[in-house]
N, C-alpha and C. Protein backbone atom coordinates (compact mmCIF):
# COMPACT_ATOMS: atom_id res chain seq x y z
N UNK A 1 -1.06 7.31 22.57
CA UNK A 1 -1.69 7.23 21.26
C UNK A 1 -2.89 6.30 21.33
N UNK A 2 -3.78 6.86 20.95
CA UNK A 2 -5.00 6.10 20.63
C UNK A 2 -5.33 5.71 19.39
N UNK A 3 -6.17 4.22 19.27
CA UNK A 3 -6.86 4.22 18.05
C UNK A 3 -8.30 4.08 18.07
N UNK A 4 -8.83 5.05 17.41
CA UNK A 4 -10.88 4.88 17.33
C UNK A 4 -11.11 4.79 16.10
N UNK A 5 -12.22 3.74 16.20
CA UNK A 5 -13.12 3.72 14.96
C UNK A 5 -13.65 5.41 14.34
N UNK A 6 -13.61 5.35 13.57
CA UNK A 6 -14.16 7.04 13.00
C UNK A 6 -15.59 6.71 13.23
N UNK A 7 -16.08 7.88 13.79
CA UNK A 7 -17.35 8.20 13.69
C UNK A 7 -18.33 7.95 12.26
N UNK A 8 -19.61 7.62 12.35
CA UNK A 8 -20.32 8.04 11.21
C UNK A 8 -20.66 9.05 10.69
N UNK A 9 -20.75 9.93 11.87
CA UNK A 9 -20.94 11.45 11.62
C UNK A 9 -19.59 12.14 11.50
N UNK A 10 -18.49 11.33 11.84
CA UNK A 10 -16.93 12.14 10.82
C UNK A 10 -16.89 12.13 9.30
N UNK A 11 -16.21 13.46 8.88
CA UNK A 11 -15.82 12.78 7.38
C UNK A 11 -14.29 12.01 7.56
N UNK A 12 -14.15 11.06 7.14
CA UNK A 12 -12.94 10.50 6.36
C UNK A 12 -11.77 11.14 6.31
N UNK A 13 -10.37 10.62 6.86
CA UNK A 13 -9.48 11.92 6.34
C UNK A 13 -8.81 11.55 4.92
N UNK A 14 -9.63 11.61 3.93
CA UNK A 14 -9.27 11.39 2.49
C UNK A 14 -8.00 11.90 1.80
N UNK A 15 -7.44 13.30 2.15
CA UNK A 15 -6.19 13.59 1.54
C UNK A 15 -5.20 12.50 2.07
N UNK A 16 -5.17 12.32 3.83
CA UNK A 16 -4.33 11.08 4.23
C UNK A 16 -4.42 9.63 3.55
N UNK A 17 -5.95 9.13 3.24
CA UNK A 17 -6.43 7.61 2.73
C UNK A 17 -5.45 7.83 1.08
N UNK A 18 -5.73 9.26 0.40
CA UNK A 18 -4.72 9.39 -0.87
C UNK A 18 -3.39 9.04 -0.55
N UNK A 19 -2.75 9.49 0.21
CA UNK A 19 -1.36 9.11 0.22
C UNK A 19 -1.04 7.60 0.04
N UNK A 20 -1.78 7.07 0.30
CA UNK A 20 -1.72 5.18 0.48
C UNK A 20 -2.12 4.78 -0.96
N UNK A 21 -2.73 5.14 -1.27
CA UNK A 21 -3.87 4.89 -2.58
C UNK A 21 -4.78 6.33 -3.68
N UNK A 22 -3.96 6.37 -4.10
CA UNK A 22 -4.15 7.81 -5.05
C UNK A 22 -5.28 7.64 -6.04
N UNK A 23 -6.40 6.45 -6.26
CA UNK A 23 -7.46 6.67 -6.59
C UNK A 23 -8.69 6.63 -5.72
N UNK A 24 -9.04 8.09 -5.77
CA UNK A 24 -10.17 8.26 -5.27
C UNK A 24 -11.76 7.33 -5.09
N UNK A 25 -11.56 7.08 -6.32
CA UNK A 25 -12.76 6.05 -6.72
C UNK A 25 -12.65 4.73 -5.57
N UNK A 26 -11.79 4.23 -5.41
CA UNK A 26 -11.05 2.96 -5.02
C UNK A 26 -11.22 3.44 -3.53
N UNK A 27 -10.69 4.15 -2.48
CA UNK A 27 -10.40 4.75 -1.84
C UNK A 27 -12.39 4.80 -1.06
N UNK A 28 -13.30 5.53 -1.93
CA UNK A 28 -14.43 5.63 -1.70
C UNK A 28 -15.74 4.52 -1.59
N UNK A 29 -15.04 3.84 -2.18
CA UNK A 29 -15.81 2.27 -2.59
C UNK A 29 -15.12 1.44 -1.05
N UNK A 30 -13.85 1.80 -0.98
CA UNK A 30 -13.84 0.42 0.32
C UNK A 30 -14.08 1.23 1.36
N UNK A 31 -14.37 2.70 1.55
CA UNK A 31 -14.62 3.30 2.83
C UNK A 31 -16.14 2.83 3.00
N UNK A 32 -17.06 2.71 2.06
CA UNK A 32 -18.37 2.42 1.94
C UNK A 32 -18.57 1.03 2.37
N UNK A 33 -17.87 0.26 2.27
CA UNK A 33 -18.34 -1.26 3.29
C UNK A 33 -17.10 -1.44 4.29
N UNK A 34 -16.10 -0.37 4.27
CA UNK A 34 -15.21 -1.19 5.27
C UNK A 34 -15.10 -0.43 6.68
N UNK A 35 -14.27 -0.74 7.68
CA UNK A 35 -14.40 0.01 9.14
C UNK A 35 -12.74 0.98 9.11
N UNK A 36 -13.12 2.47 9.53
CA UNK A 36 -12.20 3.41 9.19
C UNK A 36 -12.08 3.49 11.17
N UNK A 37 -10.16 3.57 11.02
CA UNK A 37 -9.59 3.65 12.41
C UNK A 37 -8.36 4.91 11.83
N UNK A 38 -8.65 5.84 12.61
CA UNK A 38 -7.93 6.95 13.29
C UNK A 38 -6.60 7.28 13.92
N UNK A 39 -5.94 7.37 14.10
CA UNK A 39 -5.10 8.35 15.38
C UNK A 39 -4.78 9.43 14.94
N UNK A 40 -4.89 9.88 16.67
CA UNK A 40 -5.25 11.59 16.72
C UNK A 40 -4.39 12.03 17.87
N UNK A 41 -3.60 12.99 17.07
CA UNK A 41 -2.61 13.69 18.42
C UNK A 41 -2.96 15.11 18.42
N UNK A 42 -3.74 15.48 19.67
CA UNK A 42 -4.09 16.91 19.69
C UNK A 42 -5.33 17.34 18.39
N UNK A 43 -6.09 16.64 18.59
CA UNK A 43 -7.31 16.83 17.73
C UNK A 43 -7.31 16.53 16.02
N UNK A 44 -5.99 16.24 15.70
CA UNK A 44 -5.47 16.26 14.30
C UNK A 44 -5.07 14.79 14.04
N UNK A 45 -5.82 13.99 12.55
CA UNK A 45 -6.08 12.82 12.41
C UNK A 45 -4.23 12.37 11.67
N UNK A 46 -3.55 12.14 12.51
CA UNK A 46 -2.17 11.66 11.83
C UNK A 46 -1.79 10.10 11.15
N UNK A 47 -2.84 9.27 11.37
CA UNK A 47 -2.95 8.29 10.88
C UNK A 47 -4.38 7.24 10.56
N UNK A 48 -4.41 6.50 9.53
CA UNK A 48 -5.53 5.80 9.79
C UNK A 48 -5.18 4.95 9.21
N UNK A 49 -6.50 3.79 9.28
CA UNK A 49 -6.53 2.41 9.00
C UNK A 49 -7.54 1.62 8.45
N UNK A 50 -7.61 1.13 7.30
CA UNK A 50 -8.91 1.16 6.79
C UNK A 50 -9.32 -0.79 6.55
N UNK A 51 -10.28 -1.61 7.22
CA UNK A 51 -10.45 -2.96 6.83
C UNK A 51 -11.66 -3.33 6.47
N UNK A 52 -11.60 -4.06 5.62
CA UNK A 52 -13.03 -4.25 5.05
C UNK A 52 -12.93 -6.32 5.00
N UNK A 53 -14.57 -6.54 4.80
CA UNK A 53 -14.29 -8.30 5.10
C UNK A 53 -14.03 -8.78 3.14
N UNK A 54 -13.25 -9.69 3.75
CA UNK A 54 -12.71 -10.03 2.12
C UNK A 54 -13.43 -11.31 1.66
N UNK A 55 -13.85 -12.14 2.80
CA UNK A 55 -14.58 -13.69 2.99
C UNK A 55 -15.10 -13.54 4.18
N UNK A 56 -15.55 -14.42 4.58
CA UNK A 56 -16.29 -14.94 5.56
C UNK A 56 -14.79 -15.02 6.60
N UNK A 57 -14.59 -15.34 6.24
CA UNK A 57 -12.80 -15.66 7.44
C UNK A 57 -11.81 -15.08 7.24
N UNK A 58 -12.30 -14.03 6.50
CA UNK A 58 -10.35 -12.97 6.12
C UNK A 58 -11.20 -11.54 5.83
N UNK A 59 -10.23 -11.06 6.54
CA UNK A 59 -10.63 -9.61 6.20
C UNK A 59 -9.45 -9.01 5.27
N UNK A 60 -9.39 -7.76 4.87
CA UNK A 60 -8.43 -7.50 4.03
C UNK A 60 -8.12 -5.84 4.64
N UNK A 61 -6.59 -5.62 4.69
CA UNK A 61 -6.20 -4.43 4.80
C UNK A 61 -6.14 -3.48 4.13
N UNK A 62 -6.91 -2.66 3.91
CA UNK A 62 -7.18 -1.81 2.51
C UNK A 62 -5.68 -0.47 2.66
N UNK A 63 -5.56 0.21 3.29
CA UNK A 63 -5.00 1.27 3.44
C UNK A 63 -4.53 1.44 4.69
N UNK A 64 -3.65 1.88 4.61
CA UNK A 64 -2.77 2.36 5.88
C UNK A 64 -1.52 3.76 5.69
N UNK A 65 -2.32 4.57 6.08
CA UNK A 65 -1.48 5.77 5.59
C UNK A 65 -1.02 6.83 7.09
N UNK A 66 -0.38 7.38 7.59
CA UNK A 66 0.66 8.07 8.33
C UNK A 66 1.15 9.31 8.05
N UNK A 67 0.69 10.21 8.59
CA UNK A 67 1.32 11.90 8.21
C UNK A 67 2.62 11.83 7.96
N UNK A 68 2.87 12.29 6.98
CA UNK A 68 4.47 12.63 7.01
C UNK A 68 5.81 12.58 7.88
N UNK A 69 5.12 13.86 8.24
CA UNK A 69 6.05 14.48 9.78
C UNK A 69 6.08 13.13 11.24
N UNK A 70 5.27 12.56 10.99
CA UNK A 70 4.93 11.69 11.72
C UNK A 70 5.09 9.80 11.64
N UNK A 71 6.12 9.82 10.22
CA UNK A 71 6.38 8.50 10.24
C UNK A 71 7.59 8.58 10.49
N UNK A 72 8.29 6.89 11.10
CA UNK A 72 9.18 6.56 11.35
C UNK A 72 9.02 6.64 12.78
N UNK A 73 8.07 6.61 13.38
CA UNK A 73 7.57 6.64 14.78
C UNK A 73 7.09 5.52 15.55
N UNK A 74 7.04 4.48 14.84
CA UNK A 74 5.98 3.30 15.04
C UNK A 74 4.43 3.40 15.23
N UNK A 75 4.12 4.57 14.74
CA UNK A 75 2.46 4.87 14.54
C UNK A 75 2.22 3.51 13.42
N UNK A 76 2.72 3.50 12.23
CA UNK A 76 2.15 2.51 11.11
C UNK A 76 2.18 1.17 11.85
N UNK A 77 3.03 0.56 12.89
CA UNK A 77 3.61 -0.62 13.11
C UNK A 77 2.36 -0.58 14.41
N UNK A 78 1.74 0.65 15.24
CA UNK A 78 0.86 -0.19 15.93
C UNK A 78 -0.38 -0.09 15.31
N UNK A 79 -0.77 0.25 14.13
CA UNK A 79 -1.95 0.39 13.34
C UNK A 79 -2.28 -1.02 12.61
N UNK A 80 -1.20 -1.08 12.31
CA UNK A 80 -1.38 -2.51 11.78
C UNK A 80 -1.28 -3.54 12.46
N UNK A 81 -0.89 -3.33 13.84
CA UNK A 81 -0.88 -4.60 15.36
C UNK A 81 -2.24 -4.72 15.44
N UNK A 82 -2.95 -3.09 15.35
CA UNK A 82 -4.18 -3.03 15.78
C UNK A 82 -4.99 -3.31 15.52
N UNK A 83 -4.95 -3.70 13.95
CA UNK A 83 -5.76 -3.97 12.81
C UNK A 83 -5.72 -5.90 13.24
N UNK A 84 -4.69 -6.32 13.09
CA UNK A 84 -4.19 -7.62 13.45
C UNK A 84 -5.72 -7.95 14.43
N UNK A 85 -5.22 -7.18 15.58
CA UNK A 85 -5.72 -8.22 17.08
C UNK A 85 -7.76 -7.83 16.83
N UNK A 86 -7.93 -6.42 16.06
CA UNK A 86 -8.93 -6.38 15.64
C UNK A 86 -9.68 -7.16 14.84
N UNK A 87 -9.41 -7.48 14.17
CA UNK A 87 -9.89 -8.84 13.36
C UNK A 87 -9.76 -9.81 13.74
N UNK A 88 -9.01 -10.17 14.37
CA UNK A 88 -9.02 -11.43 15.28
C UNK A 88 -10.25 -11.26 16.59
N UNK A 89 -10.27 -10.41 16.78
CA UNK A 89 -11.33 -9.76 17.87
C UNK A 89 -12.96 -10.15 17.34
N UNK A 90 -12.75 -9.65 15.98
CA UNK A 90 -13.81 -10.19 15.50
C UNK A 90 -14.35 -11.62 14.97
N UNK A 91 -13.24 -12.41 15.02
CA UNK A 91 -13.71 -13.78 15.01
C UNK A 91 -12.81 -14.49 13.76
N UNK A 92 -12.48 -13.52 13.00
CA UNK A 92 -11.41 -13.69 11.08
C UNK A 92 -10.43 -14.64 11.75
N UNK A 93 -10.19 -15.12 11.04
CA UNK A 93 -8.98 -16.55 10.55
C UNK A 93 -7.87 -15.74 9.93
N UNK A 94 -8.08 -15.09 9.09
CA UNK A 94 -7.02 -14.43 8.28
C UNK A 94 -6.92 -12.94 8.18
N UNK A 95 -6.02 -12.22 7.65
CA UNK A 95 -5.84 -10.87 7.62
C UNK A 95 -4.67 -10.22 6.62
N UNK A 96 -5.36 -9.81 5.35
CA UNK A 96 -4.49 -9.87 3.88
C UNK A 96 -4.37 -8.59 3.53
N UNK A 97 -3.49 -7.95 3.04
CA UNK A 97 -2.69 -6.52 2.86
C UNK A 97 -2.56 -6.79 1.55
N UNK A 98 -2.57 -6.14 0.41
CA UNK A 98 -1.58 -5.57 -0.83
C UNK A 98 -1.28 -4.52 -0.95
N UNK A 99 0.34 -4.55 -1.51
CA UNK A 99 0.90 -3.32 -1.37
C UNK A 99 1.76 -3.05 -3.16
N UNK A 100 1.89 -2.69 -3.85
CA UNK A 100 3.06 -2.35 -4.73
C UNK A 100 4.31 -2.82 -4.54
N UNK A 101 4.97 -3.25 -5.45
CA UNK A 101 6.30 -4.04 -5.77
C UNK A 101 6.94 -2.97 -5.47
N UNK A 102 6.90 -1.97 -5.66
CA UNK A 102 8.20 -0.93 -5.77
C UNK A 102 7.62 0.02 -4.02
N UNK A 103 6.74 -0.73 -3.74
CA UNK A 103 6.78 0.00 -1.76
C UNK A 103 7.41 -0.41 -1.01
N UNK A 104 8.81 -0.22 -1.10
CA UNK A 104 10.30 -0.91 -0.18
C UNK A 104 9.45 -1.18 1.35
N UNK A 105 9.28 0.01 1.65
CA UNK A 105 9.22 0.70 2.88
C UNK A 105 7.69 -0.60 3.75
N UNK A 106 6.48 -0.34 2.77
CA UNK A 106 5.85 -1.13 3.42
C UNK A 106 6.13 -2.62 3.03
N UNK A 107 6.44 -2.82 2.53
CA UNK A 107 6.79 -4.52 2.06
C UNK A 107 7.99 -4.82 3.65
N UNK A 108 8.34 -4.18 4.12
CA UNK A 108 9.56 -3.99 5.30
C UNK A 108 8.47 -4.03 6.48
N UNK A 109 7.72 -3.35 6.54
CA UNK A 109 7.00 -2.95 7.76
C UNK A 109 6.05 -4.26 8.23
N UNK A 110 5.54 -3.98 6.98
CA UNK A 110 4.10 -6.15 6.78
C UNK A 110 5.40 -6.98 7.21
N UNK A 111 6.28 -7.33 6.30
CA UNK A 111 6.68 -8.33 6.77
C UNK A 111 7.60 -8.58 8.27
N UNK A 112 7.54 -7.44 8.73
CA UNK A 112 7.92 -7.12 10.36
C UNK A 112 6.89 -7.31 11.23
N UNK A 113 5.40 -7.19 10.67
CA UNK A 113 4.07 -7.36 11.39
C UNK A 113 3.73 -8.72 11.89
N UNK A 114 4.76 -9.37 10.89
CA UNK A 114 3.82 -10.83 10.64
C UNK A 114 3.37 -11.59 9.45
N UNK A 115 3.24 -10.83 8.60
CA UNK A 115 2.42 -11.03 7.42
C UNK A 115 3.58 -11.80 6.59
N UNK A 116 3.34 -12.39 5.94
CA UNK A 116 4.28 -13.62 4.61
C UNK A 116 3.56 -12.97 3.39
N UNK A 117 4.48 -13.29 1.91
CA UNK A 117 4.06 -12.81 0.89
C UNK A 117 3.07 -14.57 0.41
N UNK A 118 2.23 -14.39 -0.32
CA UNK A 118 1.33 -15.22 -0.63
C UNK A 118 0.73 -15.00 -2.41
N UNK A 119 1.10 -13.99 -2.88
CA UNK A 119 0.69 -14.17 -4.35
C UNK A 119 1.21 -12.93 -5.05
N UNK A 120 1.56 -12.85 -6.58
CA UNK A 120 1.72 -11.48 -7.19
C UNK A 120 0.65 -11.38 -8.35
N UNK A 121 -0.08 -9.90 -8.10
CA UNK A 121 -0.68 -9.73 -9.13
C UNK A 121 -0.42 -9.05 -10.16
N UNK A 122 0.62 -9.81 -10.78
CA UNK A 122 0.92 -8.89 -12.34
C UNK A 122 -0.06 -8.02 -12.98
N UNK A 123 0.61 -6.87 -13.02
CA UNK A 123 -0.20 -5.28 -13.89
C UNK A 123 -1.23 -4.96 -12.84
N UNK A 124 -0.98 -5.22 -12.12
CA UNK A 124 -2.62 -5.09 -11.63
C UNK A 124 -2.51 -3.35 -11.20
N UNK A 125 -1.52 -2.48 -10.88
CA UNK A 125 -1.48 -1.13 -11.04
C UNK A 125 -1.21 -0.52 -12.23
N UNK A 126 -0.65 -0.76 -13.36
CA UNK A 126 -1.19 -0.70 -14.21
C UNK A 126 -2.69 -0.63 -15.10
N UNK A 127 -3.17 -2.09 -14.96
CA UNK A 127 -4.81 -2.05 -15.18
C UNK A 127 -5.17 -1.30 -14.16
N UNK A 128 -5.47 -0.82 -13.53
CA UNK A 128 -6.41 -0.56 -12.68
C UNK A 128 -6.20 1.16 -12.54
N UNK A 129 -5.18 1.59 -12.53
CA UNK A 129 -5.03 3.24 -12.57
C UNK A 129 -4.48 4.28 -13.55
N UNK A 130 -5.31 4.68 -13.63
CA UNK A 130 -5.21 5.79 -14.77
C UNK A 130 -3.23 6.36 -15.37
N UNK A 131 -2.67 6.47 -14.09
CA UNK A 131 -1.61 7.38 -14.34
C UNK A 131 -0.53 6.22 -13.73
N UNK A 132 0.65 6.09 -14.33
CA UNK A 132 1.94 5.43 -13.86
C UNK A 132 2.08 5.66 -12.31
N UNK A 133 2.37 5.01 -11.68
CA UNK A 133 2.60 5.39 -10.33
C UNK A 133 4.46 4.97 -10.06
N UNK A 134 5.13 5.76 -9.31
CA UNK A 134 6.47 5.70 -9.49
C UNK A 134 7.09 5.59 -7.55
N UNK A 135 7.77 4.77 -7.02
CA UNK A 135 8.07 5.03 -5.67
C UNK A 135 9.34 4.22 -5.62
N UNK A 136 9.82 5.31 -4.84
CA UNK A 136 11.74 4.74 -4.76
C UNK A 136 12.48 4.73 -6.31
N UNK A 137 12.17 5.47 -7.14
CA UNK A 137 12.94 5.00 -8.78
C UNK A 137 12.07 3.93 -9.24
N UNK A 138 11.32 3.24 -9.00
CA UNK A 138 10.62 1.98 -9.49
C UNK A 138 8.84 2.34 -10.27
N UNK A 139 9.01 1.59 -11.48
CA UNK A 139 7.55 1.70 -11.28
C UNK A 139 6.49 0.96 -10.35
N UNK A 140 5.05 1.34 -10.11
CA UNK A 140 4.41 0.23 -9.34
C UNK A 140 3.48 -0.16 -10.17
N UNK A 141 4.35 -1.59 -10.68
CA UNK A 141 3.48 -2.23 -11.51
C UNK A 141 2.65 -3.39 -10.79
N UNK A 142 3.26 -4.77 -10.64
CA UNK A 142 2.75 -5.49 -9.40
C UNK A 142 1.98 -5.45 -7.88
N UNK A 143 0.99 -6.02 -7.14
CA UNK A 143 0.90 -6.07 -6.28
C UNK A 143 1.03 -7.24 -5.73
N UNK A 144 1.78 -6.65 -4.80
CA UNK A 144 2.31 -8.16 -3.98
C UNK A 144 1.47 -8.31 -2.69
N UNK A 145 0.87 -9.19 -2.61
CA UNK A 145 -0.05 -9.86 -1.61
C UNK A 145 0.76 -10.74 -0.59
N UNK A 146 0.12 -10.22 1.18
CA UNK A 146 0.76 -10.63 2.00
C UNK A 146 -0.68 -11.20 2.75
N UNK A 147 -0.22 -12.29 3.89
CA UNK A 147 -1.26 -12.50 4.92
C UNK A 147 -0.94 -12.65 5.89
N UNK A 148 -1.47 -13.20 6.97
CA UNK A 148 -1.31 -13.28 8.40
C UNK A 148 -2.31 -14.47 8.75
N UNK A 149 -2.29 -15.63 9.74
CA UNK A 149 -3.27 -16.27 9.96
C UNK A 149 -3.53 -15.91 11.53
N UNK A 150 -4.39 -15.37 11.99
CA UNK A 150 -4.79 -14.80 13.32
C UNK A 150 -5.04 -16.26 14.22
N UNK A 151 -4.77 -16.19 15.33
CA UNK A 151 -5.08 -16.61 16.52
C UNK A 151 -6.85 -17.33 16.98
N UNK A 152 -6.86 -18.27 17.13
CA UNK A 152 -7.85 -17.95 17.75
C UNK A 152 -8.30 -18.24 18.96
């Protein structure tokens, strides 16, 4: 398994970046300043990874989304290693994820990465998206903010 930066001359695999983050708007705005990473099995984009700089010394994990058929594989767990040693590569101090209160699954995975919880942003899926969002029986109202302090 490989991971590459996406081309400039690729498009985006946007139905996948939806699965992570179901507003488009949102989704299009951090692809526009941030760096989009790939994996590709047999020509077909099964995962990506999306980081953009949050400060001068932290970058932030925007999205991290995984084909279907294809999770539970440890694809998400080296995307986000990758993302890790990448930003650290680049010189960042820090490396910050938010995810939804009611995302069992990734709140399990971050905090298997490394990452510690560090703040909650009440309503903030609420304010911010049009339509209720619902995962595991739960609504996703909260985002819960995680970090990592990289190496240097």
């Amino acid at each position: 398994m490989r991971i590459q930066r996406l081309k400039t001359t690729e498009n985006p695999p946007m139905e996948l970046l939806l699965t992570a983050d179901p507003s488009e708007n949102n989704v299009r705005e951090y692809l526009s300043k941030g760096q989009c990473y790939v994996v590709r099995k047999d020509n077909v984009v099964i995962g990506v990874y999306v980081l953009t700089q949050e400060r001068q010394n932290k970058m932030e994990l925007v999205n991290v989304a995984v084909l279907e058929h294809y999770q539970g594989q440890g694809i998400g767990t080296k995307m986000i290693q990758h993302a890790i040693a990448n930003a650290q590569l680049q010189g960042y101090q820090f490396i910050d994820v938010g995810t939804g209160n009611s995302s069992i699954d990734q709140l399990r995975l971050y905090q298997q990465c490394g990452f510690r919880m560090v703040k909650i942003r009440r309503d903030y899926f609420v304010e911010n998206y049009n339509e209720p969002i619902y995962e595991n029986g739960i609504q996703c109202r909260d985002m819960v903010r995680l970090s990592i302090p990289l190496r240097a």
